[in-house]
N, C-alpha and C. Protein backbone atom coordinates (compact mmCIF):
# COMPACT_ATOMS: atom_id res chain seq x y z
N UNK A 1 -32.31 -6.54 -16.09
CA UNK A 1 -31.26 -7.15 -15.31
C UNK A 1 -31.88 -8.22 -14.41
N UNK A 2 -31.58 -9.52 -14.10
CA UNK A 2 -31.86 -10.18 -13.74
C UNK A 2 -30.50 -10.69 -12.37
N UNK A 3 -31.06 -11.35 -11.54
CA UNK A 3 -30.01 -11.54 -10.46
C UNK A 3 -28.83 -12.67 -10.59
N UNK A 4 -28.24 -12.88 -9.70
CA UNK A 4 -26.98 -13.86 -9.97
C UNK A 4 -26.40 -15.21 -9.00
N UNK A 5 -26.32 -15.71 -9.11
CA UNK A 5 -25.59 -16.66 -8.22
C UNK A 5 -24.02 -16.84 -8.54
N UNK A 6 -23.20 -16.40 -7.55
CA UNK A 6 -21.61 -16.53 -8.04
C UNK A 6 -20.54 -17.38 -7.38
N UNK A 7 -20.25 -18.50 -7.59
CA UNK A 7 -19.38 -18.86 -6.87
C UNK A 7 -17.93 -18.76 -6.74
N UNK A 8 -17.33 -18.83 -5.54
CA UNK A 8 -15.82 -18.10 -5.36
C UNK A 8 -15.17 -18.73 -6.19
N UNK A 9 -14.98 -19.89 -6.35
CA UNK A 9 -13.91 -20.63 -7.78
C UNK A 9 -14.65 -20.37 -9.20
N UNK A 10 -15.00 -19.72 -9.35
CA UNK A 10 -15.14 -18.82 -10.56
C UNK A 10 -15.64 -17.45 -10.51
N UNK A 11 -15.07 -17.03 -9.63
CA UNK A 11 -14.87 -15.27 -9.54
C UNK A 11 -13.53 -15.04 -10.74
N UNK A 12 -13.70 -13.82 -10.67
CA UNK A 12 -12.43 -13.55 -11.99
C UNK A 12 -11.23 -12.73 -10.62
N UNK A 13 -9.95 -13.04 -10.56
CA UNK A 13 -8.99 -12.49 -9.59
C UNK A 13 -7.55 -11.89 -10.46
N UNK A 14 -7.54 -10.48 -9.79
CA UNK A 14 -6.51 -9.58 -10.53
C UNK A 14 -5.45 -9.86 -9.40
N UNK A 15 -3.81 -10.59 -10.17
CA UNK A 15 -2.97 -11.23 -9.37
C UNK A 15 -2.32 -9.46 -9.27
N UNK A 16 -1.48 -8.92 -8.25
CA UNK A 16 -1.33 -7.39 -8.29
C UNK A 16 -0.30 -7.63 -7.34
N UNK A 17 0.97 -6.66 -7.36
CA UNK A 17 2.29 -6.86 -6.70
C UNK A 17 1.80 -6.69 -5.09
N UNK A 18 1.33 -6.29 -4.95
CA UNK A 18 0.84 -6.62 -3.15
C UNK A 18 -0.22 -7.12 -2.67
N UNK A 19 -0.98 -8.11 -3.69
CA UNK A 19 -1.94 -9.03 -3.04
C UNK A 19 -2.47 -9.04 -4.73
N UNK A 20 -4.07 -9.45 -4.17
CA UNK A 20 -5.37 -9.53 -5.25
C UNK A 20 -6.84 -8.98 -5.23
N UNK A 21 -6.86 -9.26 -6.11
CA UNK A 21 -8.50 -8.72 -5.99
C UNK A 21 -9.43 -9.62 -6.55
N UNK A 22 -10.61 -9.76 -5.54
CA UNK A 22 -11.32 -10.90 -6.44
C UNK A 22 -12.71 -10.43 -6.48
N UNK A 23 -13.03 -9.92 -7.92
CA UNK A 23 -14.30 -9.54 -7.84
C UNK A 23 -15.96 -10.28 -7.83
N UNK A 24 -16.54 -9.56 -7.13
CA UNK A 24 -18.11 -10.57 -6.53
C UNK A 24 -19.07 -9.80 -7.48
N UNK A 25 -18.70 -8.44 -7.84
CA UNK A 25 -19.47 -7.88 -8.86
C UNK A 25 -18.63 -6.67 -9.06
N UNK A 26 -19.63 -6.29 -10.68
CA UNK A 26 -19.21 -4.97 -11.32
C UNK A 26 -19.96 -5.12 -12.66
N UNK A 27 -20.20 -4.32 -13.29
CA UNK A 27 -20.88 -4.20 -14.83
C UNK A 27 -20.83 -5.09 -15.58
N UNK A 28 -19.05 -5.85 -15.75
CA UNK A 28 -18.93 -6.68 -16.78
C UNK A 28 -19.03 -7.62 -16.28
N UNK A 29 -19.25 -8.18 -14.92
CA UNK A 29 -19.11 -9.51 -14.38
C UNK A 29 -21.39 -9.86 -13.82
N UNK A 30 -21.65 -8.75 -13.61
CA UNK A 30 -23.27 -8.83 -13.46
C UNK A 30 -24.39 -8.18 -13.52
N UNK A 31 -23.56 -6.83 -14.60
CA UNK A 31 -24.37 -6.03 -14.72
C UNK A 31 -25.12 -4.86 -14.50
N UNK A 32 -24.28 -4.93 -12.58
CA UNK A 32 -24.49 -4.16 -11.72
C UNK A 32 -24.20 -2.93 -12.26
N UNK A 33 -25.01 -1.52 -11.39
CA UNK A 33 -25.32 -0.16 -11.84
C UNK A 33 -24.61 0.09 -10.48
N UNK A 34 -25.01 -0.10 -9.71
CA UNK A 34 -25.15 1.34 -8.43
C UNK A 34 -23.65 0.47 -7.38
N UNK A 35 -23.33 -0.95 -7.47
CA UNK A 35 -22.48 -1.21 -7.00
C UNK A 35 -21.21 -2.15 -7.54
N UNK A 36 -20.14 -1.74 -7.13
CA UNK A 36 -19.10 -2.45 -7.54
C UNK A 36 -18.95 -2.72 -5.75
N UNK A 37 -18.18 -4.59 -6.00
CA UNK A 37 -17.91 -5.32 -4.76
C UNK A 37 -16.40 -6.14 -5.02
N UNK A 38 -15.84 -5.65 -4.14
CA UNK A 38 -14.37 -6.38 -4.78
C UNK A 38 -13.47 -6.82 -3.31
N UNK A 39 -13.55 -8.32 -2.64
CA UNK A 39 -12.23 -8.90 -1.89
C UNK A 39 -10.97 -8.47 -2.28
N UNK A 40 -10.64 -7.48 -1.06
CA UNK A 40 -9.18 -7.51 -1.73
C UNK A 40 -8.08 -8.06 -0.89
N UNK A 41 -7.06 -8.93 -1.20
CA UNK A 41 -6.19 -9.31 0.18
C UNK A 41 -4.98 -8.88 -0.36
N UNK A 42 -4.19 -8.54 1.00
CA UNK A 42 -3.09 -8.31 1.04
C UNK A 42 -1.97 -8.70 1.72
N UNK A 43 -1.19 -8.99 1.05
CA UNK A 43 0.17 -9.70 1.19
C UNK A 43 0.76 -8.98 2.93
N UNK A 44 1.18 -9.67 3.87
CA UNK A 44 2.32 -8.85 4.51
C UNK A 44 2.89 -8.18 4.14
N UNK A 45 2.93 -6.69 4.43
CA UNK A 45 3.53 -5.42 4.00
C UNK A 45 2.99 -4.89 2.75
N UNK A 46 1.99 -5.96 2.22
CA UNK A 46 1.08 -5.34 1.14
C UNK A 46 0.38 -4.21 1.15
N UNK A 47 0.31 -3.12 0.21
CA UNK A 47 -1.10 -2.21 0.48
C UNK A 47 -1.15 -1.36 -0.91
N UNK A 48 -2.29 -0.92 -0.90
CA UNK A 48 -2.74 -0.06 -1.72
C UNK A 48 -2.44 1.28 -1.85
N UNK A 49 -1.47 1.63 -2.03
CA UNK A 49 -0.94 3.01 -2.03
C UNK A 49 -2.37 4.77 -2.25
N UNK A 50 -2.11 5.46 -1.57
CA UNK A 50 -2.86 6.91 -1.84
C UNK A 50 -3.53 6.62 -2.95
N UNK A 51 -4.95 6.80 -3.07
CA UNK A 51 -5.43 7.10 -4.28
C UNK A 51 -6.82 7.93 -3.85
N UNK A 52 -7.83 7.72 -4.75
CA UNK A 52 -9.03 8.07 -4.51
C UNK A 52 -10.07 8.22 -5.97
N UNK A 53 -11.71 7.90 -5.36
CA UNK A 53 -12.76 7.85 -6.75
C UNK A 53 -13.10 8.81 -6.81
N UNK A 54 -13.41 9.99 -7.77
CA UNK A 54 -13.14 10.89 -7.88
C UNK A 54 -15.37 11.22 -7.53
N UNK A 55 -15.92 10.16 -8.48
CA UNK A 55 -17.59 9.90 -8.30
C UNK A 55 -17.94 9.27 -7.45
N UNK A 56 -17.09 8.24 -6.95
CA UNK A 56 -17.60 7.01 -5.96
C UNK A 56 -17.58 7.05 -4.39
N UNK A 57 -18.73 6.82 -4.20
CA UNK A 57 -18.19 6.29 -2.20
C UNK A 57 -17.95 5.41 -2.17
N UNK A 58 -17.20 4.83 -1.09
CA UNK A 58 -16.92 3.77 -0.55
C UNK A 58 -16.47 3.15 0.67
N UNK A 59 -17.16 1.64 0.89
CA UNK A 59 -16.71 1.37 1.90
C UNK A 59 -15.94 0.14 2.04
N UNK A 60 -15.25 0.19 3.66
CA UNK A 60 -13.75 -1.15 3.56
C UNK A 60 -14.59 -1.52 4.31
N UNK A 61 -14.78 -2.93 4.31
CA UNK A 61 -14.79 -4.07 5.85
C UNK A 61 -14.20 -5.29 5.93
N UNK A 62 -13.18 -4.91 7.11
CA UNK A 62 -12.36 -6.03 7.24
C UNK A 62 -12.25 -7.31 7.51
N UNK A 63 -12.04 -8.47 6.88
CA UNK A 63 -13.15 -9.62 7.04
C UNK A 63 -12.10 -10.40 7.65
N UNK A 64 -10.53 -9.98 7.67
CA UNK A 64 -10.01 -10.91 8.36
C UNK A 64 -8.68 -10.69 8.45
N UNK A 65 -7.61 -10.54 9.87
CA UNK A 65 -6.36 -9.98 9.81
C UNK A 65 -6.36 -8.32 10.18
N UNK A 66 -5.63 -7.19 10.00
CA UNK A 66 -5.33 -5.88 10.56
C UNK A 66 -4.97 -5.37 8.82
N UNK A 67 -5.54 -4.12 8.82
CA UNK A 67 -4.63 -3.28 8.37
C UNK A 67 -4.66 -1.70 8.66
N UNK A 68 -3.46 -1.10 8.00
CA UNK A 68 -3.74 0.35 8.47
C UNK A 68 -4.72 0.90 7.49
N UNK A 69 -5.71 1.76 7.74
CA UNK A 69 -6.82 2.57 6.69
C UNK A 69 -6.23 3.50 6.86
N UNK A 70 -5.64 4.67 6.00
CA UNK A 70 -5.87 6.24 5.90
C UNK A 70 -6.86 6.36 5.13
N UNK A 71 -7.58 7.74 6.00
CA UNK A 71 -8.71 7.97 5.17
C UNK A 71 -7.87 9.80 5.48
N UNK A 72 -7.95 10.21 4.21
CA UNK A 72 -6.86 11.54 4.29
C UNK A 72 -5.86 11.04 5.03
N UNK A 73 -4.92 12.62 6.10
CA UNK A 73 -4.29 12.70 6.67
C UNK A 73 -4.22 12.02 7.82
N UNK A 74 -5.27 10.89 8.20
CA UNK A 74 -5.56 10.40 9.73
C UNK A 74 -5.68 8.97 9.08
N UNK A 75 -5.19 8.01 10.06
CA UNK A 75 -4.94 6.39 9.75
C UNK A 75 -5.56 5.84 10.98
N UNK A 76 -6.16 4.39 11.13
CA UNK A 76 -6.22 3.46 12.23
C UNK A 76 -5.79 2.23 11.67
N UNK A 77 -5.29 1.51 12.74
CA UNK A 77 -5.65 -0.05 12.68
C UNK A 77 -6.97 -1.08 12.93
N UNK A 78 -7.54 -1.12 11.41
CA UNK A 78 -8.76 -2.07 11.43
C UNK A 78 -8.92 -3.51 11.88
N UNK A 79 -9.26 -4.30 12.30
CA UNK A 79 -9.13 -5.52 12.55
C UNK A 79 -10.77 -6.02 12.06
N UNK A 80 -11.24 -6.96 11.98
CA UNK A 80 -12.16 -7.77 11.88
C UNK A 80 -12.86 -7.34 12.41
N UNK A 81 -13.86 -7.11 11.43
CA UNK A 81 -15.20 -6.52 11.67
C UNK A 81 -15.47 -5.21 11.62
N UNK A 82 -14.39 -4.49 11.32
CA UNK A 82 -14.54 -2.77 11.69
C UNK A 82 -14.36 -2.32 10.23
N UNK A 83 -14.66 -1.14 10.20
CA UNK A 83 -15.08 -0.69 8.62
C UNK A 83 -14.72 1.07 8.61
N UNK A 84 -14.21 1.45 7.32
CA UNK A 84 -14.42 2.65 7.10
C UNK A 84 -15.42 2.99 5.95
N UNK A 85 -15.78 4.52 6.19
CA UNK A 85 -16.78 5.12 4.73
C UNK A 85 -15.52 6.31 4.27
N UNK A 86 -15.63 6.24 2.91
CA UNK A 86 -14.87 7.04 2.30
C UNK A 86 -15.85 7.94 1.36
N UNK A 87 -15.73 8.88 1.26
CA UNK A 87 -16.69 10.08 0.91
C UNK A 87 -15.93 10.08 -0.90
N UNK A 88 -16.68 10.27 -1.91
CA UNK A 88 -16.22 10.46 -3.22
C UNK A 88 -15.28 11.42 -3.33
N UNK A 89 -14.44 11.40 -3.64
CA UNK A 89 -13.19 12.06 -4.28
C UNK A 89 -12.08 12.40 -2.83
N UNK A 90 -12.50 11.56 -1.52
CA UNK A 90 -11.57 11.97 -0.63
C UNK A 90 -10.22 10.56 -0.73
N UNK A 91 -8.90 10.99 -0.55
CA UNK A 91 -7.99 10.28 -0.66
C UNK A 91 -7.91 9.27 0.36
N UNK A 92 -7.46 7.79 0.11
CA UNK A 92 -7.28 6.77 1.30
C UNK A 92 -6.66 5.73 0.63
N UNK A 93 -5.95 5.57 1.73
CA UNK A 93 -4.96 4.34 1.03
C UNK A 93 -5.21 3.12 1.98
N UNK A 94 -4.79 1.80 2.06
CA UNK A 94 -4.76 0.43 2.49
C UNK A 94 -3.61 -0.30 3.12
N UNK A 95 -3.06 -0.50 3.91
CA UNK A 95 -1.92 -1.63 4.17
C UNK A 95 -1.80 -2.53 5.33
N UNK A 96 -1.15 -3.55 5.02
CA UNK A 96 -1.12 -4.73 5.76
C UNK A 96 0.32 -3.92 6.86
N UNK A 97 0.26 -4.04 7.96
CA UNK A 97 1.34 -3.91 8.50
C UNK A 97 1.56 -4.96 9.25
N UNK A 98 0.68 -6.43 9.13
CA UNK A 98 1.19 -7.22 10.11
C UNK A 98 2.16 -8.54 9.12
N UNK A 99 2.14 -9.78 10.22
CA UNK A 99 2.71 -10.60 9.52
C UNK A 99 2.17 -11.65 8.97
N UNK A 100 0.73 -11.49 8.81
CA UNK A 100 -0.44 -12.07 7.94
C UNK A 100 -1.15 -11.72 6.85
N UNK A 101 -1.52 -12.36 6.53
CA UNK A 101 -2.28 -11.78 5.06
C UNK A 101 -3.59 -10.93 5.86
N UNK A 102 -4.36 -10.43 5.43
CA UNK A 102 -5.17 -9.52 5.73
C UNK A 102 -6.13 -9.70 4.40
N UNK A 103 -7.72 -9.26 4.76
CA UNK A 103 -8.87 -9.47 3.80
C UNK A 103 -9.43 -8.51 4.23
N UNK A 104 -10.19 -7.68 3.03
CA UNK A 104 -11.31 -6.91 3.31
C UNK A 104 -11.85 -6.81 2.05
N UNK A 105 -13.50 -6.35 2.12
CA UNK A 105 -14.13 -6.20 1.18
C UNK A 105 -14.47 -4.40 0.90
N UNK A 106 -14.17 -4.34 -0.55
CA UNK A 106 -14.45 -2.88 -0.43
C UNK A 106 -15.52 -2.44 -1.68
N UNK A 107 -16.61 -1.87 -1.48
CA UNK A 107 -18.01 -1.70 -1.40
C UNK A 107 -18.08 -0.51 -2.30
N UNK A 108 -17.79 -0.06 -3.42
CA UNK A 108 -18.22 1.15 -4.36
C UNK A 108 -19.42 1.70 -5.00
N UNK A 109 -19.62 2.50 -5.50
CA UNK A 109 -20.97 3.27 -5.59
C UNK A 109 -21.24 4.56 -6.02
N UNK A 110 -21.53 5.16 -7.10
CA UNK A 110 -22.33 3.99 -8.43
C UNK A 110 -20.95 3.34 -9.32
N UNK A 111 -21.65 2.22 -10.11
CA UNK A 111 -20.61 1.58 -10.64
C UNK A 111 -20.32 2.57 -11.69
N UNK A 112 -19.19 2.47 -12.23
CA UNK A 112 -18.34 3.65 -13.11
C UNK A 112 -17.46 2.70 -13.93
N UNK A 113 -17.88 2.42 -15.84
CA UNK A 113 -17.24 1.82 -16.81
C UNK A 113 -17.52 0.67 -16.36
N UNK A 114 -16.78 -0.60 -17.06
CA UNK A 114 -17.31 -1.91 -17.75
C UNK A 114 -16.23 -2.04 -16.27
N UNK A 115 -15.55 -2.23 -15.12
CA UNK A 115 -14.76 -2.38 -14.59
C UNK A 115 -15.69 -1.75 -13.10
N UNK A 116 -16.37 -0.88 -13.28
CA UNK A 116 -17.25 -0.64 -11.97
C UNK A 116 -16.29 0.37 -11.04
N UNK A 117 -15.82 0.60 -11.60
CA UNK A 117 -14.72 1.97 -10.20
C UNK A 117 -13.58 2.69 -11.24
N UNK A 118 -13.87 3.57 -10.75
CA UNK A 118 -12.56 5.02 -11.15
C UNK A 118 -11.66 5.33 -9.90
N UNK A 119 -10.43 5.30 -10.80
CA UNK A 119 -9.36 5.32 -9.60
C UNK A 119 -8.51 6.65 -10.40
N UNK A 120 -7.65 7.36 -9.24
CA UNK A 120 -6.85 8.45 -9.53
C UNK A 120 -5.90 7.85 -8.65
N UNK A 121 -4.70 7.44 -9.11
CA UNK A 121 -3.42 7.51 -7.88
C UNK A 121 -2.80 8.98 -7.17
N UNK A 122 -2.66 8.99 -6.37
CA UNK A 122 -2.07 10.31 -5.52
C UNK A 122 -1.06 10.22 -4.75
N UNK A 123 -0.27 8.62 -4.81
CA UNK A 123 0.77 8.29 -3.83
C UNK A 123 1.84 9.07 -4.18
N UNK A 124 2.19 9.91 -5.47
CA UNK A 124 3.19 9.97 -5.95
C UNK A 124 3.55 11.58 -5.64
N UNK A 125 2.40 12.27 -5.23
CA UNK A 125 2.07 13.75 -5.04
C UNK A 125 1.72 13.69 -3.52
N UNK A 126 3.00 15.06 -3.02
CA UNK A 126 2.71 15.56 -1.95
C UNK A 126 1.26 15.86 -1.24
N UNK A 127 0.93 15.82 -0.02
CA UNK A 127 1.45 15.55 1.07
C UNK A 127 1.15 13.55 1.27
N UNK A 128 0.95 12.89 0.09
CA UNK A 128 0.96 11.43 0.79
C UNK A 128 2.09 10.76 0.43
N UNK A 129 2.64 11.30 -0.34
CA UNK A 129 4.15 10.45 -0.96
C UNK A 129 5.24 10.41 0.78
N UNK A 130 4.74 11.36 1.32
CA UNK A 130 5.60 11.41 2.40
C UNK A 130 5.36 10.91 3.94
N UNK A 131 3.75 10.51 3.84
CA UNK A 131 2.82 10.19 4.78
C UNK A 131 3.30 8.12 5.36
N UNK A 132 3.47 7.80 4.14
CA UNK A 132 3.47 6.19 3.57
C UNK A 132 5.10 5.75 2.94
């Protein structure tokens, strides 16, 4: 494996009903093993509903704007510069509650498939369907 130089107008970006994602790395984009790196922004009232990596840690840092983090049953409002760690297989969801777009980068580990992250949704199953 050899290293990379990537620039933002040719990152690859997943257009997604409450924002995007624009990935800086993952397996199929550089090869990477131990990390997946992915900008994700979100729309006003955008967010990432309950989920969780079932192998992966991870971390958020907010690069610009508010949003709410649940990490489980407990939420804050992040703003710029502040960060959460999410422990492998614990549930956390994402959202914009203001009236700006919002940015953060979120930091996975080890990379998992040609896509670099495993996701399980859980928004749909009690107790977070009712939390959000």
């Amino acid at each position: 494996m050899k290293g990379h130089f990537l620039q933002g107008k040719n990152l690859p970006v997943e257009q997604l009903g409450w924002g995007s994602n624009t990935w800086h790395s993952n397996p199929s984009l550089t090869q990477a093993r131990k990390l997946a790196v992915v900008e994700v922004n979100l729309q006003p009232g955008g967010g990432h509903h309950f989920h969780h990596h079932p192998n992966q840690e991870e971390v958020i840092y907010v690069i610009e704007g508010e949003i709410e983090q649940w990490v489980e049953q407990e939420s804050r409002i992040l703003g710029k510069g502040d960060s959460a760690f999410i422990p492998a297989g614990m549930v956390h969801a994402s959202f914009n509650v203001s009236n700006q777009d919002a940015k953060f980068m979120a930091i996975l580990g080890p990379c998992i498939g040609d896509a670099g992250y495993e996701i399980e949704e859980v928004h749909e199953s009690e107790p977070w369907k009712s939390l959000k």
